[in-house]
Each structure stands twice: as C-alpha cells, then as structure tokens.
N, C-alpha and C. Protein backbone atom coordinates (compact mmCIF):
# COMPACT_ATOMS: atom_id res chain seq x y z
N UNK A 1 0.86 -1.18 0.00
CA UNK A 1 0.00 0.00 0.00
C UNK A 1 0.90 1.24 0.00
N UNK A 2 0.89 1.74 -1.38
CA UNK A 2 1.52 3.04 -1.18
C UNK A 2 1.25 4.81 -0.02
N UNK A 3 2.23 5.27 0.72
CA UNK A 3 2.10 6.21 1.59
C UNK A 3 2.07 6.21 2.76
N UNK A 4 2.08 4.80 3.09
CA UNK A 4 2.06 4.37 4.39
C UNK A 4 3.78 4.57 5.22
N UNK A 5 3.43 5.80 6.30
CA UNK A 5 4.58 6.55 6.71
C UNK A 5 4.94 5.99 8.05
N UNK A 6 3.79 5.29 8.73
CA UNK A 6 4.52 4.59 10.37
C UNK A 6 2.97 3.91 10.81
N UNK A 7 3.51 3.22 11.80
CA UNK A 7 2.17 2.02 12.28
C UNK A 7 2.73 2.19 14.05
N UNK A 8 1.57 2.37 14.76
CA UNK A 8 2.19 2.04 16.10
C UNK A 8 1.06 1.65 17.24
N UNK A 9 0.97 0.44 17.31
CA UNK A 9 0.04 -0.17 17.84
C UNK A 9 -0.46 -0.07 19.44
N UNK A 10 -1.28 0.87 19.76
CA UNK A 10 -0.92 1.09 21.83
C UNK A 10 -2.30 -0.01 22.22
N UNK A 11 -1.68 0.29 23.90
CA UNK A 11 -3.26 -0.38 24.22
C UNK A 11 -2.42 -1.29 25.63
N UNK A 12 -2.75 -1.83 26.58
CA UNK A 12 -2.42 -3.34 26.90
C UNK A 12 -3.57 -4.57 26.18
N UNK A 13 -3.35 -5.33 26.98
CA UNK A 13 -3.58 -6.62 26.44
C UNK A 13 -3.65 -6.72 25.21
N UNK A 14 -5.00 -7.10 24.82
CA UNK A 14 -4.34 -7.74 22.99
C UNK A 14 -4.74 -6.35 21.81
N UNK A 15 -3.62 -5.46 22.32
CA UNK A 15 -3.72 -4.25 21.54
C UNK A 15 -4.74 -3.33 20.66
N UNK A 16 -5.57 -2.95 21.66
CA UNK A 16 -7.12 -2.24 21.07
C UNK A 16 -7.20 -1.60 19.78
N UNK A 17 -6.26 -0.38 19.85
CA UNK A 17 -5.87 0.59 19.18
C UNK A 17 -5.06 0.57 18.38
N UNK A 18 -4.88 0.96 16.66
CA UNK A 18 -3.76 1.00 15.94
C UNK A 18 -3.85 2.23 15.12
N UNK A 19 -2.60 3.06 15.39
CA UNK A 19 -3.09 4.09 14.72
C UNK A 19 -1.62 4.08 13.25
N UNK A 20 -2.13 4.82 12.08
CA UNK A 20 -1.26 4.34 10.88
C UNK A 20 -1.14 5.73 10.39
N UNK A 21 0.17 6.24 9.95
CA UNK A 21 -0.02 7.49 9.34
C UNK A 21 0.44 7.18 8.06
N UNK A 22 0.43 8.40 7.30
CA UNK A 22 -0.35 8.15 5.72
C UNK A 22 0.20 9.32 5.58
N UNK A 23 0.55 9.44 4.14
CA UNK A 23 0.74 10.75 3.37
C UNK A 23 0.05 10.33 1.84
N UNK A 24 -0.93 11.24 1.98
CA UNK A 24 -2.28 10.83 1.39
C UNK A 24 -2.24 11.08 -0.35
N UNK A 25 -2.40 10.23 -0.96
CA UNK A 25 -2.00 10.19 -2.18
C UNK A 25 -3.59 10.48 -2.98
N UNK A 26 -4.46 10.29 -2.81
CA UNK A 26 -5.13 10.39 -3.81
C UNK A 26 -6.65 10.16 -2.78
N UNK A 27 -7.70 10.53 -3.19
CA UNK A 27 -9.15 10.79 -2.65
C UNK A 27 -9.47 9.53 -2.16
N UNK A 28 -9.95 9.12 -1.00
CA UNK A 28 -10.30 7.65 -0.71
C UNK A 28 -9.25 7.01 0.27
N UNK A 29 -8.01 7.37 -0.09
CA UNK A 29 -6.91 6.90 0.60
C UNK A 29 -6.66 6.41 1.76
N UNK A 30 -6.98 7.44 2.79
CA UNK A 30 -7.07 7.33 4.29
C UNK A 30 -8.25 6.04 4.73
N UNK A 31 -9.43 6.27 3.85
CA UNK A 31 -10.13 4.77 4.20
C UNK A 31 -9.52 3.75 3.62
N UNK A 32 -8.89 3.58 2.41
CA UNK A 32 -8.24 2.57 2.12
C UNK A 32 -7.43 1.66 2.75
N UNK A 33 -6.73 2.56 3.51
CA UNK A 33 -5.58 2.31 4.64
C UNK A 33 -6.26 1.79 5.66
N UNK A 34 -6.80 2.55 6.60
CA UNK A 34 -7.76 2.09 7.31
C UNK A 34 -8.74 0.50 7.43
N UNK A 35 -9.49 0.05 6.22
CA UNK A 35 -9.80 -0.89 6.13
C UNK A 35 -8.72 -2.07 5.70
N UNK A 36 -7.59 -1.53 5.13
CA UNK A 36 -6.57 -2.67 4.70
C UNK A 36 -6.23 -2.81 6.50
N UNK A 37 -5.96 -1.88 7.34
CA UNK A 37 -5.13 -2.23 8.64
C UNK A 37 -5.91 -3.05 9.22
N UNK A 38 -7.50 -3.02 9.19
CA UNK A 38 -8.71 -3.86 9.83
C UNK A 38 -8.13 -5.26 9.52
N UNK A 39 -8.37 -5.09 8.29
CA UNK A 39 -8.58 -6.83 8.04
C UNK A 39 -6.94 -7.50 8.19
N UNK A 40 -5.88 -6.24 8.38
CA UNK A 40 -4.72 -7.65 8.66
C UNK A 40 -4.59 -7.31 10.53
N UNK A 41 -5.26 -6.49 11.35
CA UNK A 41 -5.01 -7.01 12.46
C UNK A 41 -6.38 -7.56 12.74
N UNK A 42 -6.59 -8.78 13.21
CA UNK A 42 -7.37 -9.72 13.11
C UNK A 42 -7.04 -10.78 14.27
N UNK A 43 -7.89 -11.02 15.75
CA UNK A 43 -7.77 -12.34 16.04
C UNK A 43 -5.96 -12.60 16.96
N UNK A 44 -5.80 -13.42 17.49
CA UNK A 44 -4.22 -13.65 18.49
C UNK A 44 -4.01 -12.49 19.32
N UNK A 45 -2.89 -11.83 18.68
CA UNK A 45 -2.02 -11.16 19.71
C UNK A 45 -2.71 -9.40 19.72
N UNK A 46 -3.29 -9.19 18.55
CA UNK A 46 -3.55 -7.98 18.49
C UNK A 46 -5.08 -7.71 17.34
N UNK A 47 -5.71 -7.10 18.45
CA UNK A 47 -7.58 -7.14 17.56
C UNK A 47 -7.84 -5.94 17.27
N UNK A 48 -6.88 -5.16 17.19
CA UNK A 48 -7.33 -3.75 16.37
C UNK A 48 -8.39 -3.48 16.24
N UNK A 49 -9.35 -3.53 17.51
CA UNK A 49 -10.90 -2.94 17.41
C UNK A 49 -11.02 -1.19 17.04
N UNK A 50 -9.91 -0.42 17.09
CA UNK A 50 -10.33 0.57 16.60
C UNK A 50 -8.65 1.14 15.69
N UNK A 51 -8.82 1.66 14.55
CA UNK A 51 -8.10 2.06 13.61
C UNK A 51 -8.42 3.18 13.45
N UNK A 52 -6.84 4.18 13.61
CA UNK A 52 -7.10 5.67 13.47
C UNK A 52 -6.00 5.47 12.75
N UNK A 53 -6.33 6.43 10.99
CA UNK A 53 -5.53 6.65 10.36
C UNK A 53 -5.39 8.25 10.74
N UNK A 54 -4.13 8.76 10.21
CA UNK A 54 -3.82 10.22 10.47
C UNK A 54 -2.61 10.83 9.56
N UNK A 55 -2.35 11.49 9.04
CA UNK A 55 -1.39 12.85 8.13
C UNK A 55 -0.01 12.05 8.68
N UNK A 56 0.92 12.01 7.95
CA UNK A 56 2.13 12.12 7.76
C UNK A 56 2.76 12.89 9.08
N UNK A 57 2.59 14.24 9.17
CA UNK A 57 2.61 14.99 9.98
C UNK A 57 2.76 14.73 11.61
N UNK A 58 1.81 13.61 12.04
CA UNK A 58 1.34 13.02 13.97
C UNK A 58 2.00 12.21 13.51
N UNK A 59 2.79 11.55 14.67
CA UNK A 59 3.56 10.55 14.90
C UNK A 59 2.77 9.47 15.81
N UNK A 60 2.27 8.29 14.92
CA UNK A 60 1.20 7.30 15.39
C UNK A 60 1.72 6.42 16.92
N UNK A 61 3.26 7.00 17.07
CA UNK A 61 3.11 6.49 18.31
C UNK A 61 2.91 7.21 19.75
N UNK A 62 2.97 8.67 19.26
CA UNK A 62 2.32 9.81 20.11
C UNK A 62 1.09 10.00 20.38
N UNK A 63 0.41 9.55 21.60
CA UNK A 63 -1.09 9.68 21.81
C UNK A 63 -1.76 10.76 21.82
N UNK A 64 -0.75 11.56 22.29
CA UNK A 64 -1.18 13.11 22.58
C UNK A 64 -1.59 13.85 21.05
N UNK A 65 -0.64 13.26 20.32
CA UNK A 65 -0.56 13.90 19.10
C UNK A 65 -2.01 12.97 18.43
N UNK A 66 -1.43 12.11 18.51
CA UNK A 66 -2.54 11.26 17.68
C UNK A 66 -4.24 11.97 18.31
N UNK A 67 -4.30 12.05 19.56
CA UNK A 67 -5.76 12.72 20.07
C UNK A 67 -6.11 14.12 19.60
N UNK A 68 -5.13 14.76 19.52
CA UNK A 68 -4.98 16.38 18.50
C UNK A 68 -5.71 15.58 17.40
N UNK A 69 -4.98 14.85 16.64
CA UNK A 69 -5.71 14.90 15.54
C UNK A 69 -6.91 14.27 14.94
N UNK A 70 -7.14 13.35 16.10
CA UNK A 70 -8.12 13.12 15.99
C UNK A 70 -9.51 14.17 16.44
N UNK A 71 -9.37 15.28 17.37
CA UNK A 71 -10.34 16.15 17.40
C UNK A 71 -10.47 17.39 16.58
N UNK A 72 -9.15 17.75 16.01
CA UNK A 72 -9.15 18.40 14.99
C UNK A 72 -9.06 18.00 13.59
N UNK A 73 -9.33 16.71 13.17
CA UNK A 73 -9.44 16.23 11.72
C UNK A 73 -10.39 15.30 11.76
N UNK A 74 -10.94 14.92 12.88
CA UNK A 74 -12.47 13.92 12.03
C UNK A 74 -13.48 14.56 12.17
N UNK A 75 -14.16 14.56 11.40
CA UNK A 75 -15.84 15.07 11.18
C UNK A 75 -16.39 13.64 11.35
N UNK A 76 -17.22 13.54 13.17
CA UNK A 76 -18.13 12.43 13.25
C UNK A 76 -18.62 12.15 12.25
N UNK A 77 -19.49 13.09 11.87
CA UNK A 77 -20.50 12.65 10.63
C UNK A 77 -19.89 11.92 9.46
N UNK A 78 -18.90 12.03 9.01
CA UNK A 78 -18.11 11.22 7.63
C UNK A 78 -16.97 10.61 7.80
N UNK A 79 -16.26 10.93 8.91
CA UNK A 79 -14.74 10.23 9.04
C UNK A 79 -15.06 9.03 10.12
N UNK A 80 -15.94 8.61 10.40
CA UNK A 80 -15.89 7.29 11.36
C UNK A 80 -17.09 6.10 10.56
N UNK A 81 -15.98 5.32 10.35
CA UNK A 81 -16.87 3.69 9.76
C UNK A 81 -17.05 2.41 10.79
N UNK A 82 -17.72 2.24 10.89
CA UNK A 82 -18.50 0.71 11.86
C UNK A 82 -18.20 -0.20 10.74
N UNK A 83 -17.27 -0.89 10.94
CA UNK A 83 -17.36 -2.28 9.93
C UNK A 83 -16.89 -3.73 10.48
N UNK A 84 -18.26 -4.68 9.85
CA UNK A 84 -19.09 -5.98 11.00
C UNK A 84 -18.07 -7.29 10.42
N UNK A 85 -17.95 -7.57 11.28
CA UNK A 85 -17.47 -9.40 10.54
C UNK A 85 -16.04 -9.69 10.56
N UNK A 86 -15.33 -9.20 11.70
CA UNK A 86 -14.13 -9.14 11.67
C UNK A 86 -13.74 -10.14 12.27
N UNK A 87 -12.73 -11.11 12.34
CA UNK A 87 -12.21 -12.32 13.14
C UNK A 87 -11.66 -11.31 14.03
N UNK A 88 -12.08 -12.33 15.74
CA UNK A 88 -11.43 -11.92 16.66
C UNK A 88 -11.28 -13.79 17.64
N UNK A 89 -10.48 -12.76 18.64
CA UNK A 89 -10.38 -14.37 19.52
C UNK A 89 -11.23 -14.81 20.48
N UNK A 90 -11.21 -15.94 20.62
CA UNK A 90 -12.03 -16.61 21.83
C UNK A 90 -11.85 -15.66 23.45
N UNK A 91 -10.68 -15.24 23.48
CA UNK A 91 -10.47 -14.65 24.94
C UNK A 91 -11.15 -13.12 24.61
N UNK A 92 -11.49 -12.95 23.83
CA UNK A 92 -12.36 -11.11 23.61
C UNK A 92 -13.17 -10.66 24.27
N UNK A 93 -13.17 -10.33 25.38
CA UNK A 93 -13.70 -10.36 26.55
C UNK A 93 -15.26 -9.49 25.97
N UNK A 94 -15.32 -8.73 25.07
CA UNK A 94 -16.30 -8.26 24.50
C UNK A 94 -17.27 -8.84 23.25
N UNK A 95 -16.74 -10.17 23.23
CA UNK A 95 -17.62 -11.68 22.50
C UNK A 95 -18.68 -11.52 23.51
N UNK A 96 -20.54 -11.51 23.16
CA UNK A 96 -21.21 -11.81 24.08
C UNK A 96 -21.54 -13.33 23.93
N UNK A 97 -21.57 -13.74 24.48
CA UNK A 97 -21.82 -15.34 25.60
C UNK A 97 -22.67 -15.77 24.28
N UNK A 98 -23.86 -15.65 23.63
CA UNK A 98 -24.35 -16.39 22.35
C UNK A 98 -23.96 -16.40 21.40
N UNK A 99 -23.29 -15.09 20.85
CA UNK A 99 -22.08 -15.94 19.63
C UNK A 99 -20.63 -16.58 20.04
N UNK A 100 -20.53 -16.49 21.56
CA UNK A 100 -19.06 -17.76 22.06
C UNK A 100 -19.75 -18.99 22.01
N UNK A 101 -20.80 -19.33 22.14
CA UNK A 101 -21.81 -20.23 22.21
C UNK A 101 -21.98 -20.86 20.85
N UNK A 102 -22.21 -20.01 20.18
CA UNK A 102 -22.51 -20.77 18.64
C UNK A 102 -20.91 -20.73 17.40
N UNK A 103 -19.58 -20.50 18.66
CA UNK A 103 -18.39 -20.39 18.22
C UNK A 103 -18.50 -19.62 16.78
N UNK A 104 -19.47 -17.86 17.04
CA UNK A 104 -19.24 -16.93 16.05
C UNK A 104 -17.94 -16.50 16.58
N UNK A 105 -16.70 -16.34 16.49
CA UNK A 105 -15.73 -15.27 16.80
C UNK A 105 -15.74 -14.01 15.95
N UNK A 106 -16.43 -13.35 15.90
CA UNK A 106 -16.48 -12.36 14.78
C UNK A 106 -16.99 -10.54 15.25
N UNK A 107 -16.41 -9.96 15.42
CA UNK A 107 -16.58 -8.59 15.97
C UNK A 107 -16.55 -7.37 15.01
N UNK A 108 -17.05 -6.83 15.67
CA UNK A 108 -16.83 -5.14 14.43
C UNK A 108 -15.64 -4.50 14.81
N UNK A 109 -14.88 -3.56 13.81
CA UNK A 109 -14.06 -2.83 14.27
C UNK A 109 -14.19 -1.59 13.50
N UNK A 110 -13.95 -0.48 14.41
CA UNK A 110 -14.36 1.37 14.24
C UNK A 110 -12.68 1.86 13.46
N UNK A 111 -12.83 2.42 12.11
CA UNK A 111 -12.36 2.95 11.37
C UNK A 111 -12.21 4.62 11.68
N UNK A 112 -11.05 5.24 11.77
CA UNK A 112 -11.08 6.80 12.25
C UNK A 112 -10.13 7.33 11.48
N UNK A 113 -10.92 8.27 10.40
CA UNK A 113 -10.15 9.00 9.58
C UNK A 113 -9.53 10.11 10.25
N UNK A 114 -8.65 10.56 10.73
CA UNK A 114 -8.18 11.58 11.58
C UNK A 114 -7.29 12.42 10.28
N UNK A 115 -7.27 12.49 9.21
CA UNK A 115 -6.79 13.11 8.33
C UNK A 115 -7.22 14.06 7.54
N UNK A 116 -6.26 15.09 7.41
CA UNK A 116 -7.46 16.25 6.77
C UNK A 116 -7.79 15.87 5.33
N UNK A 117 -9.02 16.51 5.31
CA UNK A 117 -10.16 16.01 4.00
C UNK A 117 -9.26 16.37 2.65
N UNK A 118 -9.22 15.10 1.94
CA UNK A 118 -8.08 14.96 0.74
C UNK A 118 -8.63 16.25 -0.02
N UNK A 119 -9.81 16.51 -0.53
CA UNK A 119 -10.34 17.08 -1.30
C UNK A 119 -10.49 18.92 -1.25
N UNK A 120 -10.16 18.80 0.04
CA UNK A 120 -9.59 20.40 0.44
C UNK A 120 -8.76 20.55 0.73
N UNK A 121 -7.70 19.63 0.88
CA UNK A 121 -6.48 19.85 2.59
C UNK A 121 -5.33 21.10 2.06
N UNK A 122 -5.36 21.40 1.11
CA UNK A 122 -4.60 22.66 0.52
C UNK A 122 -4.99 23.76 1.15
N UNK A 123 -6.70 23.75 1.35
CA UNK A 123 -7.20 24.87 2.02
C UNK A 123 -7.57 24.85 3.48
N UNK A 124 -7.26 23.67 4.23
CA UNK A 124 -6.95 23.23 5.28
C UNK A 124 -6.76 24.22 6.30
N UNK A 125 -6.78 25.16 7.22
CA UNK A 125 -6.66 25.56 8.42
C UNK A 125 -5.06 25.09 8.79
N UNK A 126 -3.53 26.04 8.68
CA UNK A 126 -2.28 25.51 8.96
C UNK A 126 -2.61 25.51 10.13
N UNK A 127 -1.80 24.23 10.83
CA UNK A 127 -0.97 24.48 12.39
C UNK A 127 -0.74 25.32 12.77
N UNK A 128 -1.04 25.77 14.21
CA UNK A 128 -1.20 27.27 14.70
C UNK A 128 0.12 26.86 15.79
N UNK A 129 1.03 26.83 15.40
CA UNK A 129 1.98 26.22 16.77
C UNK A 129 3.46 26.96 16.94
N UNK A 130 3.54 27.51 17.71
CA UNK A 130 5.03 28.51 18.70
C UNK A 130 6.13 27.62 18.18
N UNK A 131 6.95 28.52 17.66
CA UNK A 131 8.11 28.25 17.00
C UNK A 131 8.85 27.26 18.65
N UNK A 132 9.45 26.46 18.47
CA UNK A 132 10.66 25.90 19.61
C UNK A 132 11.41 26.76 20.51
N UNK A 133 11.23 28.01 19.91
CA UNK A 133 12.65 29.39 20.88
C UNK A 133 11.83 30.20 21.43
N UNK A 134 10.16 30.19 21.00
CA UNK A 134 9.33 31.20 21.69
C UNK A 134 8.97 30.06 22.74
N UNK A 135 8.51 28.64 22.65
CA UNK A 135 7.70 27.76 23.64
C UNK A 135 9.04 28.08 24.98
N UNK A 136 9.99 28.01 24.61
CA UNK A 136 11.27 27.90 25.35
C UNK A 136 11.39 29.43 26.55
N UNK A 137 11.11 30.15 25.45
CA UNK A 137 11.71 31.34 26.23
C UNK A 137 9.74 31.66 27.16
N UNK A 138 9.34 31.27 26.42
CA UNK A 138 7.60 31.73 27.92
C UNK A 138 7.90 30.59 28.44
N UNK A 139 8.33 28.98 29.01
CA UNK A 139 8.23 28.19 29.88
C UNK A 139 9.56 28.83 30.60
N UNK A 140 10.74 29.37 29.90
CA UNK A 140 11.47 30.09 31.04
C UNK A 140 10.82 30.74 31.90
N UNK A 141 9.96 31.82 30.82
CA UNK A 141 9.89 33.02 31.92
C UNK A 141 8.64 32.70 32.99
N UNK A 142 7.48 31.84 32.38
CA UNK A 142 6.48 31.66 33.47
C UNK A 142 6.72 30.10 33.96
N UNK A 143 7.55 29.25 33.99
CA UNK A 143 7.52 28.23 34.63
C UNK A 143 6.88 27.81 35.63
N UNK A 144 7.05 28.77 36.63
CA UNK A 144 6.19 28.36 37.72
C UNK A 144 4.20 28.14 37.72
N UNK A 145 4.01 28.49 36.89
CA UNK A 145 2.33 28.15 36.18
C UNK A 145 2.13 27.41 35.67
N UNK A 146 3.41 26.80 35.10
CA UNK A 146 2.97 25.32 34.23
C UNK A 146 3.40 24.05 35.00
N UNK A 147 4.71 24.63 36.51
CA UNK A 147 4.46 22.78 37.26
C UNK A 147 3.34 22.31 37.66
C-alpha cells in the first residue's frame, strides 16, 4: 500500500488501538488504509478494534498527538466507519456469551479517519503552533504556572 509513513500499535492486552499514518495520495486513501489495517489485524495477539488513520505529519506512536488529531481532523458525521465481521479471539472479553456459544468469533471494528479532508487539505486551516525558541523562552519566563 503506497504512503504508508509509520504504524504504532498502543493499548495493553491484545492491543485495542492501531493508529497508521499516511501521506495521502489520492481521494479515498485514508479509508483505504484504514480498512486494509482492519482486516490484517485480526484475532491472536492484536484485535485492532479501533483504527485511526492520520497525516504524515502526527507521529502514530504519540497519543497526545494522535488525540490532536483526531479532534481536529475527524468530522463524526463522515470520518468514522462501523465495519461488521471481523475475526477476533475466543479470549475477547467483549464476544457476548451467544455468539461464544454458537463459536461466532467475529466482531466489528471502528475505522477513524483523523486526516485532513483529501479534497480540500490545501485549504486546510495551517498548524497554529510557537516556534521551539518562543515555547522555550515563555516556559522560562512563566515556569512556575505550568508545574
């Protein structure tokens, strides 16, 4: 899959969360990615019940960053997919008791476009963020407000 810039899987136990960054090549992309990461974490060591793709830009193993962008780049309404029928494992503590019963192992997993919208992102809203020598020189001078 072309654009795919870093993968970094958080979470304990069998790794909830996978978030994938992307440098977005063409309209569609970010779901592309997204549903390709679904279907290969699947089931054992890691069930990727929720997939946040995100910009080149966030570093997928930064949560902080990754949560920035996720509140400033998904639009509930269009950037989040529910998709059903996913292999998961017997220990999924969120299997309810009648499909462990009828040995369905099969769960949904939530798709999160956290990337700005391919189709505008030129006109995108830049990063509003303090150069490194200004963050530096106000935590000098007011330090004591930010321990």
């Amino acid at each position: 899959m072309p654009g795919i810039m870093g993968v970094y899987v958080h979470g304990p136990g069998n790794r909830i969360i996978a978030v994938v960054s992307i440098k977005q090549g063409y309209l569609g992309h970010a779901k592309q990615v997204g549903t390709l990461a679904a279907t290969m974490l699947s089931g054992g060591a890691c069930s990727g019940r929720y997939i946040i793709v995100v910009d080149d830009d966030i570093d997928p193993a930064d949560w902080e960053s990754v949560m920035w962008a996720l509140t400033t780049r998904c639009n509930p309404e269009d950037s989040i997919e529910i998709v059903r029928g996913f292999l998961t494992s017997p220990l999924d503590p969120m299997l309810p008791p009648d499909k462990r019963e009828k040995r369905d192992f099969t769960t949904a997993k939530v798709i999160l476009n956290a990337c700005k919208p391919y189709h505008w992102m030129k006109d995108f809203p830049r990063v509003n963020r303090a150069s490194d020598a200004l963050r530096k020189k106000v935590i000098d001078k007011w330090s004591s407000l930010f321990a």
